[in-house]
C-alpha atoms as a PDB file:
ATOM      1  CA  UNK A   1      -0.548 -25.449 -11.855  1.00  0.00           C
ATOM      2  CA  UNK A   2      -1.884 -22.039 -12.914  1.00  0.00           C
ATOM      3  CA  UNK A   3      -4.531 -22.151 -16.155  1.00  0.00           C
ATOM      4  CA  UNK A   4      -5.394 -18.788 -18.374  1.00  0.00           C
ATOM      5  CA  UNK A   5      -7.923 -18.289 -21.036  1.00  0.00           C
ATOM      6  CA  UNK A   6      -7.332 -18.226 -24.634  1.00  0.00           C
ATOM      7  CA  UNK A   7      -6.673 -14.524 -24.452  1.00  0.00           C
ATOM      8  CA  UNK A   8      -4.126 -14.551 -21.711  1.00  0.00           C
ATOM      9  CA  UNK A   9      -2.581 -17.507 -23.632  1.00  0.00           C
ATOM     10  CA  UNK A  10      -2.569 -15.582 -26.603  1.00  0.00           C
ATOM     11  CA  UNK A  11      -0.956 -12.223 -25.077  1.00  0.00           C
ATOM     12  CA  UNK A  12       1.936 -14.494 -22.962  1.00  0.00           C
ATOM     13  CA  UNK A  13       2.699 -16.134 -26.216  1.00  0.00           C
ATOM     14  CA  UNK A  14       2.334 -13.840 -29.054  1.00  0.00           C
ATOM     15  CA  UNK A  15       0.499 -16.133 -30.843  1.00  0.00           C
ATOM     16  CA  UNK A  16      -3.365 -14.998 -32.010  1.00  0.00           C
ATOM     17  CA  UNK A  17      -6.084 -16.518 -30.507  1.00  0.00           C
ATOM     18  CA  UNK A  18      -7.482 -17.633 -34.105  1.00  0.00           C
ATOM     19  CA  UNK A  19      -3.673 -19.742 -34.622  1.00  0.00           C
ATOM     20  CA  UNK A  20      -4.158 -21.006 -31.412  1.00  0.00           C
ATOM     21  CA  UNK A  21      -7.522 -22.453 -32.180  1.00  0.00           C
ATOM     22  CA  UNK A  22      -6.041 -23.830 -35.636  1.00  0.00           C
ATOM     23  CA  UNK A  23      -2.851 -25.283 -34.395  1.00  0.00           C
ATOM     24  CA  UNK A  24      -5.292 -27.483 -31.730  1.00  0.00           C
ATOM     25  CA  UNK A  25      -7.742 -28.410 -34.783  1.00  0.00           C
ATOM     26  CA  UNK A  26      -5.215 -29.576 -37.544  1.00  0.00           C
ATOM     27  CA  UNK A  27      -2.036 -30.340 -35.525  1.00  0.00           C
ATOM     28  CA  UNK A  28      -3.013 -31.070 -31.954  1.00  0.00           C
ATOM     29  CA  UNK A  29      -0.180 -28.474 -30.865  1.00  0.00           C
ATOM     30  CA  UNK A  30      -1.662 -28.384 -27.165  1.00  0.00           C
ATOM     31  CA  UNK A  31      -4.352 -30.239 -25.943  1.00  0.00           C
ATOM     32  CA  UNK A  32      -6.038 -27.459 -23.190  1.00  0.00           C
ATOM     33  CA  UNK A  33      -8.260 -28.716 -20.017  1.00  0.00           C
ATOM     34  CA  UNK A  34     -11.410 -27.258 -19.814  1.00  0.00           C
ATOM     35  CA  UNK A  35     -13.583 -25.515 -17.871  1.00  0.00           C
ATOM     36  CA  UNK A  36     -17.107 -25.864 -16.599  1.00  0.00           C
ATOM     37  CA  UNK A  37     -18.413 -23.388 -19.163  1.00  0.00           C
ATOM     38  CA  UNK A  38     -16.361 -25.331 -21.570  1.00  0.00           C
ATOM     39  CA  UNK A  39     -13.980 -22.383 -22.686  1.00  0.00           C
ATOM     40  CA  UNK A  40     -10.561 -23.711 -23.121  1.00  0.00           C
ATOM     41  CA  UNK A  41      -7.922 -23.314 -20.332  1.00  0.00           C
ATOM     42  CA  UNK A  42      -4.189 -23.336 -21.242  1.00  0.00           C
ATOM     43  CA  UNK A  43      -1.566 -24.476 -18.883  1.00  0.00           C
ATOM     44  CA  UNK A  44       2.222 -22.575 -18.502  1.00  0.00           C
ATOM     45  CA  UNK A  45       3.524 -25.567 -20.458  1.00  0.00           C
ATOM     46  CA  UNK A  46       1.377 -25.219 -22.924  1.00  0.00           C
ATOM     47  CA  UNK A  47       1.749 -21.135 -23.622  1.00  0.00           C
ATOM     48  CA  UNK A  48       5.451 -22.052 -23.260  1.00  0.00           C
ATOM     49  CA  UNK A  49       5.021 -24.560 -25.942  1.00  0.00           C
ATOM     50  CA  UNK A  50       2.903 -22.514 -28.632  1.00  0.00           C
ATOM     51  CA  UNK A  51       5.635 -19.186 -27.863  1.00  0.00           C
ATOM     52  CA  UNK A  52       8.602 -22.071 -28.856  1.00  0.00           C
ATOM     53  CA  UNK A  53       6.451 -23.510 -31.918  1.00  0.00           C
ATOM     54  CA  UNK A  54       6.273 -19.470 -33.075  1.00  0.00           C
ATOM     55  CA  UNK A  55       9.769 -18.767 -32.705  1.00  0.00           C
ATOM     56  CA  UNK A  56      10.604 -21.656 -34.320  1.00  0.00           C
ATOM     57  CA  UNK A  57       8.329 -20.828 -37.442  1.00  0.00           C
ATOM     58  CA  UNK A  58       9.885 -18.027 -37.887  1.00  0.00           C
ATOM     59  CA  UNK A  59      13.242 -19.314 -38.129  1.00  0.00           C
ATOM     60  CA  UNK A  60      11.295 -21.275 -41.304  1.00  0.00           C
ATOM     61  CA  UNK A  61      10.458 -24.560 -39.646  1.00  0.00           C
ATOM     62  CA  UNK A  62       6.938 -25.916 -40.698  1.00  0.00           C
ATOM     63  CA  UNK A  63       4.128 -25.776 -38.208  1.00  0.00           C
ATOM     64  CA  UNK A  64       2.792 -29.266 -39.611  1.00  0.00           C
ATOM     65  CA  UNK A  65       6.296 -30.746 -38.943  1.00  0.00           C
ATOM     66  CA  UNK A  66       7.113 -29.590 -35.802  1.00  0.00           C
ATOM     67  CA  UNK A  67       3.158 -29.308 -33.905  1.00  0.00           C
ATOM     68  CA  UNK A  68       3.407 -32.581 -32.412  1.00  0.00           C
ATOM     69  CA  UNK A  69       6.674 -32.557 -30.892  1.00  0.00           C
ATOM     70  CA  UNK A  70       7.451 -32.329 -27.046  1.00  0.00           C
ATOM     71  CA  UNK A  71       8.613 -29.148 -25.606  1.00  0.00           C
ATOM     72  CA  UNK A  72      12.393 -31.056 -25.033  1.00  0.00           C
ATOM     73  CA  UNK A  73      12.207 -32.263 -28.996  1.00  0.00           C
ATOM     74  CA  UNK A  74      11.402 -28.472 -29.367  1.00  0.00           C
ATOM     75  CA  UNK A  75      14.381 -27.162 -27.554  1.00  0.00           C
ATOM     76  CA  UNK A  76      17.026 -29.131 -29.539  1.00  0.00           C
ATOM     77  CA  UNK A  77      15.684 -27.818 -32.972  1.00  0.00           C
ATOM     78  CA  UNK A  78      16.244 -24.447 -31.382  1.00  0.00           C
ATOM     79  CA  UNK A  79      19.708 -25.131 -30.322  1.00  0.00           C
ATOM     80  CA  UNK A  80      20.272 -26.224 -33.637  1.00  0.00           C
ATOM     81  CA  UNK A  81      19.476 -23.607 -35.703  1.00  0.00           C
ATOM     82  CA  UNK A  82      20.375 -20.678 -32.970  1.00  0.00           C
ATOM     83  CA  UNK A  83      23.643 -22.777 -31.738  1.00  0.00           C
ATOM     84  CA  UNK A  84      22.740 -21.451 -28.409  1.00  0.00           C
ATOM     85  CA  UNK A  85      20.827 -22.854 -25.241  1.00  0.00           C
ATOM     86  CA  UNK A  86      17.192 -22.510 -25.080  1.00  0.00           C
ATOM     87  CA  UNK A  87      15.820 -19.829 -22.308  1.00  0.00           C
ATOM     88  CA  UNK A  88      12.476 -19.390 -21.518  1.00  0.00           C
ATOM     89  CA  UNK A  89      12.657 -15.583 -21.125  1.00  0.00           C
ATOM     90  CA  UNK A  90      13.810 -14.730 -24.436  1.00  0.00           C
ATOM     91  CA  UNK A  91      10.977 -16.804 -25.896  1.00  0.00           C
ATOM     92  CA  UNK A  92       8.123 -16.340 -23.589  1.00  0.00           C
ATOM     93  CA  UNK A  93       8.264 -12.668 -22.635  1.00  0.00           C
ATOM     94  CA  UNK A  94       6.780 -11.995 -18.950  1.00  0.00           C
ATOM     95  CA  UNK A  95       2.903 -11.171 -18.477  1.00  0.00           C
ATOM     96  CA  UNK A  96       3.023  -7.702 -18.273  1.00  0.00           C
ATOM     97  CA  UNK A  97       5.456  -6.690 -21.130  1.00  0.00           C
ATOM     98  CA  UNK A  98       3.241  -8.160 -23.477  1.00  0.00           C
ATOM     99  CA  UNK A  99       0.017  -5.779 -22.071  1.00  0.00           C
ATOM    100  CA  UNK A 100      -0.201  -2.273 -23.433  1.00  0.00           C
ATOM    101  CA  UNK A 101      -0.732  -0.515 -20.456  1.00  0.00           C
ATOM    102  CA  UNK A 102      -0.740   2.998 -22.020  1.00  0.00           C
ATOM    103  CA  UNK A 103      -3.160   1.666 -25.022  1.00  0.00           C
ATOM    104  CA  UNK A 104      -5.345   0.524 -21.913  1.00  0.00           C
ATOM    105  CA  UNK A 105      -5.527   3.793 -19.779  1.00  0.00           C
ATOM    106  CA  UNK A 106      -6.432   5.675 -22.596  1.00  0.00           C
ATOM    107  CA  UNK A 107      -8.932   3.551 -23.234  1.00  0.00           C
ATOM    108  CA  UNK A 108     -10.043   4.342 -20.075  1.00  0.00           C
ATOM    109  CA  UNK A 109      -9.879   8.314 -20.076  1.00  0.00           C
ATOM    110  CA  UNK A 110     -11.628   8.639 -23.341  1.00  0.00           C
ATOM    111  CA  UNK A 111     -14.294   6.597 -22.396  1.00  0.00           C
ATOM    112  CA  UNK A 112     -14.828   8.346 -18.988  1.00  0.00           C
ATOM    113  CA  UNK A 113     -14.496  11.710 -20.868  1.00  0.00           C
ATOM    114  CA  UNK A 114     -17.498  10.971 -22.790  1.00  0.00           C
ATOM    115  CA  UNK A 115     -19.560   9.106 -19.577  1.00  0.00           C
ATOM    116  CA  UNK A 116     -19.464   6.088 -22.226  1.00  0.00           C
ATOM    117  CA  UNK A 117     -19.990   3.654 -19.124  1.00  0.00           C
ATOM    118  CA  UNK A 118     -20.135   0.256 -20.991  1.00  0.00           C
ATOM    119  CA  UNK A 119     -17.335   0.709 -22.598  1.00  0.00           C
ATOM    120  CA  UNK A 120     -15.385   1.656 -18.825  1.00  0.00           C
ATOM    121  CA  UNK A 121     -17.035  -1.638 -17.637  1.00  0.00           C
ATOM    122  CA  UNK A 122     -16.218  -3.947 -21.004  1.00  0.00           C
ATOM    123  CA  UNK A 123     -12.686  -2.399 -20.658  1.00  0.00           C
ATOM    124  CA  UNK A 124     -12.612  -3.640 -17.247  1.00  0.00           C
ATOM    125  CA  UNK A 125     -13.833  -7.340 -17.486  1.00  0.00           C
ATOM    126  CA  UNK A 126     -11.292  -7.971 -20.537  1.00  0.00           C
ATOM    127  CA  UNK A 127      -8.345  -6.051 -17.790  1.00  0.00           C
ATOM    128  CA  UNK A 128      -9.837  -8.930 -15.037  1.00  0.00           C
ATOM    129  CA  UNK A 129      -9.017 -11.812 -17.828  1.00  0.00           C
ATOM    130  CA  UNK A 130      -5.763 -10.553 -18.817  1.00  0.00           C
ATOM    131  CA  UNK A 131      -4.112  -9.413 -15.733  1.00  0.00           C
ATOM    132  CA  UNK A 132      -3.112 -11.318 -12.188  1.00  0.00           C
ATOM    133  CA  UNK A 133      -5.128  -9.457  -9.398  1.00  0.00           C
ATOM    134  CA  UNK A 134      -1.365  -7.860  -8.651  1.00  0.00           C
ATOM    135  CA  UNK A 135      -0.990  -6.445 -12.389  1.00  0.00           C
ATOM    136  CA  UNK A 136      -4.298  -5.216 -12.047  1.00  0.00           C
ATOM    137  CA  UNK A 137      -3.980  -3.326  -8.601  1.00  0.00           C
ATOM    138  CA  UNK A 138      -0.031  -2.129  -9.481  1.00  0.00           C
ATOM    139  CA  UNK A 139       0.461  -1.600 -13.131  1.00  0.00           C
ATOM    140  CA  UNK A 140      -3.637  -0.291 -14.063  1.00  0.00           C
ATOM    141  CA  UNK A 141      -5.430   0.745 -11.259  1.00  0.00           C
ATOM    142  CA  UNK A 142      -2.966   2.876  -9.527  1.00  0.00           C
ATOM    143  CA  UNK A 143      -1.937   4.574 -12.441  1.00  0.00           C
ATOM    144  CA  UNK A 144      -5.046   4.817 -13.395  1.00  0.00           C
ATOM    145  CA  UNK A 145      -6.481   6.789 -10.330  1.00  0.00           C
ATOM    146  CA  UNK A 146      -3.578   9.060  -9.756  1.00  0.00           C
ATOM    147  CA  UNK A 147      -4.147  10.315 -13.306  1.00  0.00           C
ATOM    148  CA  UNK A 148      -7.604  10.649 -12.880  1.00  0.00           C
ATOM    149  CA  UNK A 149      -7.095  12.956 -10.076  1.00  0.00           C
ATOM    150  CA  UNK A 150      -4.974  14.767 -11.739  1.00  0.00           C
ATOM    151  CA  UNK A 151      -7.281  15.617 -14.768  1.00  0.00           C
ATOM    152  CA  UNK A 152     -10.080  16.594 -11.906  1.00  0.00           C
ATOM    153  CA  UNK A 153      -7.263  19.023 -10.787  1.00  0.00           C
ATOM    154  CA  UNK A 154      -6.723  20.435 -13.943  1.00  0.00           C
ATOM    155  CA  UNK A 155     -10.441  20.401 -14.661  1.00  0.00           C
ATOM    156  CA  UNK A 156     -10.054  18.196 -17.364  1.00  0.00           C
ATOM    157  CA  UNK A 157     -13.122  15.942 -15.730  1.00  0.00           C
ATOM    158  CA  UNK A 158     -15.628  16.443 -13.220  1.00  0.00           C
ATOM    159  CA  UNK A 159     -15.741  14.946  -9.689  1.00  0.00           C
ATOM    160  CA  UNK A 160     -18.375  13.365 -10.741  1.00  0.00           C
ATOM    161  CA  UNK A 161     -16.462  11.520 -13.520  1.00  0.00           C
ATOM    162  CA  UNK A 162     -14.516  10.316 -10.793  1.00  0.00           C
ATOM    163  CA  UNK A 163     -17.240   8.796  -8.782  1.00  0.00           C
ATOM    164  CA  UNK A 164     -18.799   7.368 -11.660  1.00  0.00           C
ATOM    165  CA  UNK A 165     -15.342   5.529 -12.489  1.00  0.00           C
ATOM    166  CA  UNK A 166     -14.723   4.344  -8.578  1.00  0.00           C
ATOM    167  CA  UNK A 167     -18.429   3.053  -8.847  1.00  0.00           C
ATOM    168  CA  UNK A 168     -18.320   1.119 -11.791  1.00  0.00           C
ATOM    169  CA  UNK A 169     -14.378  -0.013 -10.409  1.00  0.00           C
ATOM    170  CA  UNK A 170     -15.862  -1.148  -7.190  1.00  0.00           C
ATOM    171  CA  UNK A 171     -18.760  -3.323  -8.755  1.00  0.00           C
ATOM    172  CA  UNK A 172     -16.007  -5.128 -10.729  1.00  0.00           C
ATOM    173  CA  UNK A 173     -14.091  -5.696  -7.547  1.00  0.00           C
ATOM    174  CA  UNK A 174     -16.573  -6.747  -5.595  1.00  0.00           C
ATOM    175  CA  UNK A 175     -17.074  -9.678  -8.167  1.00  0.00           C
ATOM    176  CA  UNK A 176     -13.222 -10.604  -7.595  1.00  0.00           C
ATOM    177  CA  UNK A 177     -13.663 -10.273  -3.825  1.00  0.00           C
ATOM    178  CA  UNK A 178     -16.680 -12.895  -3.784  1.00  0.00           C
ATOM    179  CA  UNK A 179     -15.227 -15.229  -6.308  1.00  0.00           C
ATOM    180  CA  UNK A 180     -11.581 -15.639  -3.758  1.00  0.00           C
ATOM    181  CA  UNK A 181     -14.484 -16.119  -0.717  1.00  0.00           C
ATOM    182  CA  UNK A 182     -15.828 -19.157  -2.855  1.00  0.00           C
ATOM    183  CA  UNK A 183     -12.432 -20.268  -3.133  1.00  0.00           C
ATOM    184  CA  UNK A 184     -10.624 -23.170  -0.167  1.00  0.00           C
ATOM    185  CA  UNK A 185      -7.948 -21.515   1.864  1.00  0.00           C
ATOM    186  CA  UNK A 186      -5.053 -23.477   2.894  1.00  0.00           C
ATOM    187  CA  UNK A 187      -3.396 -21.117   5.372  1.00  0.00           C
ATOM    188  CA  UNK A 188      -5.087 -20.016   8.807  1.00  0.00           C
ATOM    189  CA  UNK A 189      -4.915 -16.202   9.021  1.00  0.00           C
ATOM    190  CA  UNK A 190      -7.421 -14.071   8.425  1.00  0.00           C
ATOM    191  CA  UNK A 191      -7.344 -10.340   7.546  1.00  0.00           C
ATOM    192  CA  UNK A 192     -10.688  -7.765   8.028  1.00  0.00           C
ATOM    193  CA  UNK A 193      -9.843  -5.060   5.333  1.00  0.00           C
ATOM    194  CA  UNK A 194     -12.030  -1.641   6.493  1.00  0.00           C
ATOM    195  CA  UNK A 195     -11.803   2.359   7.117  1.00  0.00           C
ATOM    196  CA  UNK A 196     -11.976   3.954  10.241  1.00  0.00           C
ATOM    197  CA  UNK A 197     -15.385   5.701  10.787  1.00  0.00           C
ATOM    198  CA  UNK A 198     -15.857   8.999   8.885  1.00  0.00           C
ATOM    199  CA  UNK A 199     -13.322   7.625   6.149  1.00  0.00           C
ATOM    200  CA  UNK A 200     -14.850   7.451   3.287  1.00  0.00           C
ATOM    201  CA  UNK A 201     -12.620   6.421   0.481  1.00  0.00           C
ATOM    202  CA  UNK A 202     -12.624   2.553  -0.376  1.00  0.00           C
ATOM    203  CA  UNK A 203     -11.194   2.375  -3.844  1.00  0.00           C
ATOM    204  CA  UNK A 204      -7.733   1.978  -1.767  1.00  0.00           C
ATOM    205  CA  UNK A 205      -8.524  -0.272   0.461  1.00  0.00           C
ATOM    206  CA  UNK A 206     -10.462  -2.558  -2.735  1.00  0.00           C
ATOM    207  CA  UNK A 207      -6.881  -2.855  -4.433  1.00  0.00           C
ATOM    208  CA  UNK A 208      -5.080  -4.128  -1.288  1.00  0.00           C
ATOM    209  CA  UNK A 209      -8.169  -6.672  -1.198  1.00  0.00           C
ATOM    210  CA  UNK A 210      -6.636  -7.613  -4.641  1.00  0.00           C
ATOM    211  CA  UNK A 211      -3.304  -7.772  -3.385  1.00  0.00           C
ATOM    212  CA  UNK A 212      -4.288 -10.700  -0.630  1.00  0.00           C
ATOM    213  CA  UNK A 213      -6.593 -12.146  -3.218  1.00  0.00           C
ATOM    214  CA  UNK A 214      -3.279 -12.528  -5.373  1.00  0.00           C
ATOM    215  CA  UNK A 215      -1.503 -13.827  -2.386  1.00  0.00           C
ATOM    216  CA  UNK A 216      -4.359 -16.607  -1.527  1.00  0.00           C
ATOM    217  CA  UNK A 217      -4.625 -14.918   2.035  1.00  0.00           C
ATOM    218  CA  UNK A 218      -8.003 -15.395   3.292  1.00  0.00           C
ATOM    219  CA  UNK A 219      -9.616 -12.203   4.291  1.00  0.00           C
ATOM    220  CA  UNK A 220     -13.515 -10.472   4.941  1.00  0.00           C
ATOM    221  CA  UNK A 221     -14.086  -7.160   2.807  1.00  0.00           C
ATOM    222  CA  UNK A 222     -15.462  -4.755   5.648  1.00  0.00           C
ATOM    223  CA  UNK A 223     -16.290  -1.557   3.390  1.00  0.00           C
ATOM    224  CA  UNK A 224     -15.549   1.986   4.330  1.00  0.00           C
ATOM    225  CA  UNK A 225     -16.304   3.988   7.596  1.00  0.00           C
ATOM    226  CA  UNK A 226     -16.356   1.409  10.646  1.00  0.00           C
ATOM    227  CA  UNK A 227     -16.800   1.997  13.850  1.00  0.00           C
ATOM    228  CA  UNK A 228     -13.930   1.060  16.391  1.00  0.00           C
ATOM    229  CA  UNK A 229     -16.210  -0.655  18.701  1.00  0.00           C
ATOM    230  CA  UNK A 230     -17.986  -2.456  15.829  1.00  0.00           C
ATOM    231  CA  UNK A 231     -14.781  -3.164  14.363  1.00  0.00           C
ATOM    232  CA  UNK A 232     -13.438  -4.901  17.354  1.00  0.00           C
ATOM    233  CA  UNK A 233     -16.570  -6.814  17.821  1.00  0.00           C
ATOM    234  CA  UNK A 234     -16.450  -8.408  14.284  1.00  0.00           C
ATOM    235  CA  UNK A 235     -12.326  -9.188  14.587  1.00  0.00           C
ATOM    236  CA  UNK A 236     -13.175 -11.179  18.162  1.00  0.00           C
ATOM    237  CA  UNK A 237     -16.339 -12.995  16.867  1.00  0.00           C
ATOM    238  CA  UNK A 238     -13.848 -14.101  13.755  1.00  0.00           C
ATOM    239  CA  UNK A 239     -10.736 -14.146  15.519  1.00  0.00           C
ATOM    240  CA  UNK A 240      -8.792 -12.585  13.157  1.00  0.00           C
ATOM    241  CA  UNK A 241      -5.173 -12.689  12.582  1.00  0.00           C
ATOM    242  CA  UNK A 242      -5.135  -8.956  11.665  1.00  0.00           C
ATOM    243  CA  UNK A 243      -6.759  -5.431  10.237  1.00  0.00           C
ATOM    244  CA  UNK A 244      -5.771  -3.565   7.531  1.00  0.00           C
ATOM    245  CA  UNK A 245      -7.288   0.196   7.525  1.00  0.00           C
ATOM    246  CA  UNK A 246      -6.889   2.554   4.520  1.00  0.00           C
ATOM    247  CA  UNK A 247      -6.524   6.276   5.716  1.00  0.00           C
ATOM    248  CA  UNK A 248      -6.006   9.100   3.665  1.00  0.00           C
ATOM    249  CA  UNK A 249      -6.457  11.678   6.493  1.00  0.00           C
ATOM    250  CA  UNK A 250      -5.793  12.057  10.523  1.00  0.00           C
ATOM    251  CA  UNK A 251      -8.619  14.150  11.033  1.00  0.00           C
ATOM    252  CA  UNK A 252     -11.369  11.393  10.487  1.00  0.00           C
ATOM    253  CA  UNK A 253     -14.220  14.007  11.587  1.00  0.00           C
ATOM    254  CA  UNK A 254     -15.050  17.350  13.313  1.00  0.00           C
ATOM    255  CA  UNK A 255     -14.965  14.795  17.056  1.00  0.00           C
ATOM    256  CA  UNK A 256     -12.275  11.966  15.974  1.00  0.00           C
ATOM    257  CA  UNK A 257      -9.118  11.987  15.123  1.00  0.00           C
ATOM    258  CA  UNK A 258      -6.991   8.863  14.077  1.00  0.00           C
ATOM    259  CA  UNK A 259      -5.161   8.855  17.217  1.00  0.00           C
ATOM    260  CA  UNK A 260      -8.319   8.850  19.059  1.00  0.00           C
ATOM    261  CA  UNK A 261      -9.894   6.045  17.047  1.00  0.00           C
ATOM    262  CA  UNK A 262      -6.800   4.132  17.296  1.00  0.00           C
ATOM    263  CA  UNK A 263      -7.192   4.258  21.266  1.00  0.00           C
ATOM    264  CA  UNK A 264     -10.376   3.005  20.963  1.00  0.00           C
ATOM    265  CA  UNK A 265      -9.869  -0.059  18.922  1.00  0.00           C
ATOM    266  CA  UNK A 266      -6.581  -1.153  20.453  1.00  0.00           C
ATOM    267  CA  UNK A 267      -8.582  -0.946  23.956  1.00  0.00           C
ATOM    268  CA  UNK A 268     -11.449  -3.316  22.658  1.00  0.00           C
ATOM    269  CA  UNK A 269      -9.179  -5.493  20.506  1.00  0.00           C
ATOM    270  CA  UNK A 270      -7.452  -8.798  21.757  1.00  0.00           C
ATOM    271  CA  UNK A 271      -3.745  -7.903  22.464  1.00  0.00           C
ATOM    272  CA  UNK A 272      -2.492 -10.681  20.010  1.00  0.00           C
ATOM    273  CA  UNK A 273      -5.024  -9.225  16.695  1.00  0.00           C
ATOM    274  CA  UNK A 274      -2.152  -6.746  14.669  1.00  0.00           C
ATOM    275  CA  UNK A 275      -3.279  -3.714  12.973  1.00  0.00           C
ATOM    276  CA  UNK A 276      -1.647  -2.457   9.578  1.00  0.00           C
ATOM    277  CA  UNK A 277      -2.115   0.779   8.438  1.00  0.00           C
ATOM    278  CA  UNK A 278      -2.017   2.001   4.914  1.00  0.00           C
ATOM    279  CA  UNK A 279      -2.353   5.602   2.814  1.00  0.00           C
ATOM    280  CA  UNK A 280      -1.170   8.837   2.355  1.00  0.00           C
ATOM    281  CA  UNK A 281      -0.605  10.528   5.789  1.00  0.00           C
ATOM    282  CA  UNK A 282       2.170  12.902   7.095  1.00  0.00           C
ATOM    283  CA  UNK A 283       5.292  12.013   8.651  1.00  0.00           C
ATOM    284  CA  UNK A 284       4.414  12.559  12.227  1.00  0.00           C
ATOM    285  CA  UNK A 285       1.338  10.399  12.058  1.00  0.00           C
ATOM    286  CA  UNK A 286       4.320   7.573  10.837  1.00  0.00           C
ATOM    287  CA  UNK A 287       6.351   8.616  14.318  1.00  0.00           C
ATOM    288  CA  UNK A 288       3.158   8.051  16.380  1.00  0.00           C
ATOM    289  CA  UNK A 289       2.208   4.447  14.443  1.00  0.00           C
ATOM    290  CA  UNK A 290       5.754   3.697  15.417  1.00  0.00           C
ATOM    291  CA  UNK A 291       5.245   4.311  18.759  1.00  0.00           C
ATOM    292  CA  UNK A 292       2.282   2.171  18.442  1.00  0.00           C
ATOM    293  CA  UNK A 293       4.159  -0.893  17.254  1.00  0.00           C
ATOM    294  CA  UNK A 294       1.596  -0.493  14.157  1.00  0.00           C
ATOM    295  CA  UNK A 295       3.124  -1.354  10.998  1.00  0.00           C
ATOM    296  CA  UNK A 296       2.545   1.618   8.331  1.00  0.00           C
ATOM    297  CA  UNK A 297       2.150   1.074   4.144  1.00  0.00           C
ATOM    298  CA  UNK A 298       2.960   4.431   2.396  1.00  0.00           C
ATOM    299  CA  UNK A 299       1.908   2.616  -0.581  1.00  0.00           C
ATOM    300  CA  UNK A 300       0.157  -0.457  -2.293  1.00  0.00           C
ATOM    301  CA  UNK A 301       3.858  -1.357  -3.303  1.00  0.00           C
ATOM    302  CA  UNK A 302       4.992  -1.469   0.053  1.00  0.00           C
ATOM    303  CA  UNK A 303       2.294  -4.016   1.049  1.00  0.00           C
ATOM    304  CA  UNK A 304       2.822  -5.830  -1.773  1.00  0.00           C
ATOM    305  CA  UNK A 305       6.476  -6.377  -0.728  1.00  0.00           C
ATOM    306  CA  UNK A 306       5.241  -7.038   2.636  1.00  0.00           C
ATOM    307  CA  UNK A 307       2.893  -9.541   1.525  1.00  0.00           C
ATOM    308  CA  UNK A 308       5.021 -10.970  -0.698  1.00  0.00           C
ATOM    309  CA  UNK A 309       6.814 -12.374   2.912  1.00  0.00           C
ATOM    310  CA  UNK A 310       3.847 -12.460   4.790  1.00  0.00           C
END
């Protein structure tokens, strides 16, 4: 069963955080587990319960009447007074609808605007408590980048802004990544997530590493700009099931191309390790990955459906 903080719980729900906290005190409306640092942890049943207990007190029913009822003795009063079945989704609205995205980007462009860095990082840790590692790569992150680069087109920021953002992103991530490698694995593949050598860019290949981390696949964070040789030496020694490489470019440097780096690893690589390619690159590179037999990701969504079936 999946557990969120008091915030989370209060977001799914619609119910504040300070009404949560006073239901549990004078009605024992839920009863949440708890976690090592003792901050309360609410279960689905129990946001599902509090977002019932809301909707039902405004339809006039009495909190103090109706707290310490089941979620089944629940669902009749609502039948009763909407003469119509109970469903979930009209009561507990999904994660995301209830999470401003807009309110939370802009958050995020005034604060870079003004190099106001704790506030980027504060904005950031309360995005990591409110969002699944999915929500956070697809619906912020993305978004988030793609404008960015659009206001350093338009000179509305600096390229430095942008660094400073993919720096302080990155830190945050790299908490996320070593929390899921604390974490017990129940399936047996295992992904190396990297750049080919003289690609530089790792704020792409961070958010699939959220994507797997969503997914519970187990998988080693490699960094940017690897070596094919060194690459193939670390996916024997671990035996990995596969590699995921984030490109943005076939021209990796002034002496390698993709296609020649690609010859390299697949010659030092054991025939049964897969490689997956992912990133912006033009349609002919996609013919010659098909050639390859190398699966190609045009787009985090696209190896988040993948995923989704992996």
């Amino acid at each position: 069963m999946q557990y969120f903080n008091i915030q989370v719980a209060s977001q799914l729900s619609g119910v504040a955080s300070a009404t949560i906290r006073a239901w549990e005190k004078r009605y024992k409306a839920v009863v949440p587990e708890r976690a090592e640092n003792k901050h309360r942890l609410y279960s689905e049943k129990d946001i599902e319960k509090l977002a019932l207990l809301f909707k039902l007190t405004e339809l006039g029913q009495s909190i103090g009447k109706i707290a310490h009822l089941d979620l089944n003795q629940l669902k009749e009063i609502y039948l009763l007074l909407l003469h119509k079945p109970y469903d979930e989704k009209h009561v507990v609205s999904p994660h995301h609808d209830r999470i401003d995205f807009e309110k939370m980007l802009s958050s995020f462009y005034l604060a870079l605007s003004a190099y106001k860095l704790d506030i980027i990082s504060h904005e950031l840790d309360k995005a990591k408590n409110l969002l699944s590692p999915r929500d956070l790569c697809l619906n912020l992150l993305i978004p988030l980048f793609h404008e960015i680069g659009n206001k350093v087109s338009r000179n509305e920021l600096t390229i430095a802004q942008e660094h400073t953002l993919s720096a302080i992103v990155s830190f945050h991530l790299g908490q996320m990544i070593g929390q899921h490698y604390q974490k017990e694995m129940h399936r047996n593949e295992l992904i190396l997530i990297t750049t080919p050598e003289g690609e530089m860019h790792e704020i792409g290949i961070l958010a699939a590493a959220l994507l797997l981390v969503h997914y519970g696949i187990k998988f080693i964070f490699l960094g940017a700009s690897l070596p094919a040789n060194s690459l193939a030496e670390a996916a024997k020694a671990m035996k990995c099931t596969a590699i995921i490489l984030g490109v943005t470019r076939h021209e990796l440097s002034d002496h390698q191309t993709l296609e020649g780096y690609l010859n390299n690893l697949q010659e030092a690589l054991p025939s049964k390790t897969k490689i997956w390619i992912g990133g912006n690159l033009k349609p002919y590179i996609k013919t010659e990955l098909d050639k390859r037999r190398i699966p190609f990701f045009p787009s985090l969504k696209a190896l988040d459906d993948f995923l989704a079936n992996f």
